[in-house]
Structure formats: C-alpha cells, structure tokens
C-alpha atoms as a PDB file:
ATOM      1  CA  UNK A   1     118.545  77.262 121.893  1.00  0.00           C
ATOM      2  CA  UNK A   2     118.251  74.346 119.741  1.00  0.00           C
ATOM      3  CA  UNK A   3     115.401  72.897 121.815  1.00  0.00           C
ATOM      4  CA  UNK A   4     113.670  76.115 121.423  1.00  0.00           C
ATOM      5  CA  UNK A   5     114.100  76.586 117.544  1.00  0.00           C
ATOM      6  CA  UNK A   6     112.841  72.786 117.125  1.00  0.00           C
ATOM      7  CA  UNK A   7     109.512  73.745 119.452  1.00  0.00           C
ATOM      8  CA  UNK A   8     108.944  77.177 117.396  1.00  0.00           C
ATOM      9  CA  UNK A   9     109.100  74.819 114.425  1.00  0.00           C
ATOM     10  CA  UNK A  10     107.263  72.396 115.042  1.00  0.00           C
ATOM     11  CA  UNK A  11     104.334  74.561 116.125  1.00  0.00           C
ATOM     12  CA  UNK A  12     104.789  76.806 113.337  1.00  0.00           C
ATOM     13  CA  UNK A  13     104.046  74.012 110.947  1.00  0.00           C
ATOM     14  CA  UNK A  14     101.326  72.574 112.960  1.00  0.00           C
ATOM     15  CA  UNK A  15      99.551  76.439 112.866  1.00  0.00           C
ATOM     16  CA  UNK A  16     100.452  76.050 108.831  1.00  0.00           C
ATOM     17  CA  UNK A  17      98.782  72.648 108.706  1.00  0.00           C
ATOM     18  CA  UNK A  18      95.509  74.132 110.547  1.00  0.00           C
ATOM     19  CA  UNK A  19      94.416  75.940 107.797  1.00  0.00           C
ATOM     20  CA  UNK A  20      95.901  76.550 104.242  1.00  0.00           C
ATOM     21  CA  UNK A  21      95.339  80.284 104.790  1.00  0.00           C
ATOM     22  CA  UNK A  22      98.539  82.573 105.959  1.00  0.00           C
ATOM     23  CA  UNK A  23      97.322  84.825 109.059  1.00  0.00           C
ATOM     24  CA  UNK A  24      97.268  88.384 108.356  1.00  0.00           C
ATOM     25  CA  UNK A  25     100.525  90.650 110.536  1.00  0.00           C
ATOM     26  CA  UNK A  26      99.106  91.685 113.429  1.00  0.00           C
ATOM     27  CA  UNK A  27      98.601  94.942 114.053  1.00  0.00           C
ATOM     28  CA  UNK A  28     102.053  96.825 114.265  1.00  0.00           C
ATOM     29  CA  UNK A  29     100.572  98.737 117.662  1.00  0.00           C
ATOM     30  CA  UNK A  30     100.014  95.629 119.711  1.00  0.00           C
ATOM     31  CA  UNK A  31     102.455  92.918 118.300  1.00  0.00           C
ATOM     32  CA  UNK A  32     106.415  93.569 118.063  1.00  0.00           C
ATOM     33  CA  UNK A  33     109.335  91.432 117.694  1.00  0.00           C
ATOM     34  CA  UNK A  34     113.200  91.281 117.819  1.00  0.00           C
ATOM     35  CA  UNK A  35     115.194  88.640 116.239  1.00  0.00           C
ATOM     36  CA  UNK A  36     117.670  86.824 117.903  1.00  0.00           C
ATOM     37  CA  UNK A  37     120.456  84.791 117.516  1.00  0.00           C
ATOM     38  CA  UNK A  38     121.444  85.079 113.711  1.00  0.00           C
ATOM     39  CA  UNK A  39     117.804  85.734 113.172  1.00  0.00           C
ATOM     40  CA  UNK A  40     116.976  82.582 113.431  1.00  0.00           C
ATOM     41  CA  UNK A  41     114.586  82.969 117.188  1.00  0.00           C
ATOM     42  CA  UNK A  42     112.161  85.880 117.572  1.00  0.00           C
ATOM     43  CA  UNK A  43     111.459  87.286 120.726  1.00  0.00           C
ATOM     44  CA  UNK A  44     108.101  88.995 121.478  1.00  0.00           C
ATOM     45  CA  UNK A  45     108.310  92.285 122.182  1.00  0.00           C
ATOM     46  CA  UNK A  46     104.557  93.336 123.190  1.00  0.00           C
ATOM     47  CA  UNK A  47     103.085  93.419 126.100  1.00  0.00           C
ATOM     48  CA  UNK A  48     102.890  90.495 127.950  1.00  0.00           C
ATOM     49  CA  UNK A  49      99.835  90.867 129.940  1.00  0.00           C
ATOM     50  CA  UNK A  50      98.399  90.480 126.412  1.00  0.00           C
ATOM     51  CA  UNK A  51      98.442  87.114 125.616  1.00  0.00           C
ATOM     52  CA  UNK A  52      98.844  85.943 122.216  1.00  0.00           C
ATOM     53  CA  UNK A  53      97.915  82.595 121.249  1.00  0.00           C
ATOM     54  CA  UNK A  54     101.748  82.466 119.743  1.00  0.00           C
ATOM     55  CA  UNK A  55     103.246  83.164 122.246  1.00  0.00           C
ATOM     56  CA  UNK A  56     106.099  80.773 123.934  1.00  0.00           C
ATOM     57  CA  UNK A  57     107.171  81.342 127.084  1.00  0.00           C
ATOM     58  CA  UNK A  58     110.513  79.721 128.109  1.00  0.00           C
ATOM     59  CA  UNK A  59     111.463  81.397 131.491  1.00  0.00           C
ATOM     60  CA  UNK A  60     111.814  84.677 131.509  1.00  0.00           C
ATOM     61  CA  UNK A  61     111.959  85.121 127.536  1.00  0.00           C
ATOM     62  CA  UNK A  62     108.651  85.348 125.639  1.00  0.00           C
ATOM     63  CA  UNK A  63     109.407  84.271 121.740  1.00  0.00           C
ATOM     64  CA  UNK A  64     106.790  84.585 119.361  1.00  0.00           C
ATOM     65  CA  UNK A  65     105.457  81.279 117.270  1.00  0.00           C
ATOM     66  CA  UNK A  66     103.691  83.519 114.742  1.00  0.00           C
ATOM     67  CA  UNK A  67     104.003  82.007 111.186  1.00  0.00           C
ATOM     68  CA  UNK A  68     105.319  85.043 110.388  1.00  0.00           C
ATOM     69  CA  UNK A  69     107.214  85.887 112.571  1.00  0.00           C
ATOM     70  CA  UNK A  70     109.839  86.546 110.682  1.00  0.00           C
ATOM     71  CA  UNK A  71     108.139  89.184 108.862  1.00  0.00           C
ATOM     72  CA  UNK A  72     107.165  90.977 111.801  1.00  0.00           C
ATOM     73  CA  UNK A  73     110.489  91.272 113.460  1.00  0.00           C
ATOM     74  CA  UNK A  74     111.773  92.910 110.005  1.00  0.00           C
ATOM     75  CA  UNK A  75     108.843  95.304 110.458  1.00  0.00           C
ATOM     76  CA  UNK A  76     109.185  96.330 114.096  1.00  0.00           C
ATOM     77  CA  UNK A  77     113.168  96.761 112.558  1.00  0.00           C
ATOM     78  CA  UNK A  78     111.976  98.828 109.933  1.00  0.00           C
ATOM     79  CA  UNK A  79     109.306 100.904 111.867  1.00  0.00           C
ATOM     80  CA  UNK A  80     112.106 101.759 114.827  1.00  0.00           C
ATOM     81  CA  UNK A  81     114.726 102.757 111.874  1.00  0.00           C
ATOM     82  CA  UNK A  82     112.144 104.699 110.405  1.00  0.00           C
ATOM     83  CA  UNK A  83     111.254 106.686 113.523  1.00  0.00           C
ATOM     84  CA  UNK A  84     115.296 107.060 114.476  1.00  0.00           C
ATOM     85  CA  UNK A  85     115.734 108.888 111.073  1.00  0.00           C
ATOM     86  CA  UNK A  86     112.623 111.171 110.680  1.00  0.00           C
ATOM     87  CA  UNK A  87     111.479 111.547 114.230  1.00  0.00           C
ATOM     88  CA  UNK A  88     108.231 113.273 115.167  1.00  0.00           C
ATOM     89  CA  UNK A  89     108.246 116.754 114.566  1.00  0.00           C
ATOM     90  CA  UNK A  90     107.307 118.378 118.271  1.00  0.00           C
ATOM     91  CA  UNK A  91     104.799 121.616 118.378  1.00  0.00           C
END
C-alpha cells in the first residue's frame, strides 16, 4: 500500500505542478470514488471502460489520481447517504 500511496502522490503533485489551476469535480454521473484504508487511497468507482486520464491501475484495483480525489470520494459518500435516507419516491 505504501508503494501505491507514494505513486498517487507523486503524480498528484506532478498534475498540481502542470498548471496552477485546480481541475473542476468531475461530473458526479460519470466519476465515483470510495476511500480506502483510513482514507488515505481512493479507489475509482466508475466505469472502467471509461478511461480517465487519473486513473491508476494496480491489478485488479483501479484508484483514482484525481487532485481531488479526496473530495470526490466524500461526495460519492454523501450522494449514496443522501439517496439511503430520502429515496426516490416510486409512481
């Protein structure tokens, strides 16, 4: 795990160092995440035909190198709490 945390890094500050702007969260419909081990990895939870130009594979995991990562595992968290508590009302 510690190899894997030290590659995420590493490419998540050479993204940062490509340009001084932060990339917008991709679009909740397409791009999902799950964080792992103390919240410290991510794993990519979209498809993954689609792929994203984050995306690390290491086997048969698929972790995301977002810069934001972070962020976007707490959404996908949120959004699946969200729909657990008010679920769609059926017609």
């Amino acid at each position: 795990m510690g190899q894997i945390l030290s590659v995420l890094d590493r490419k998540s500050r050479r993204d940062k160092a490509r340009s001084a702007w932060i990339p917008e969260l991709p679009d909740p419909a397409v791009c999902a995440a799950r964080r792992i081990n103390g919240g410290r990895l991510v794993l990519c939870r979209a498809n993954p035909d689609r792929r994203c130009e984050f995306l690390l594979v290491c086997r048969d995991l698929l972790f995301c190198g977002h810069p934001r990562r972070r962020e976007i595992a707490d959404r996908t968290r949120d959004m699946e709490r969200a729909e657990i508590l008010n679920p769609p009302v059926q017609n």
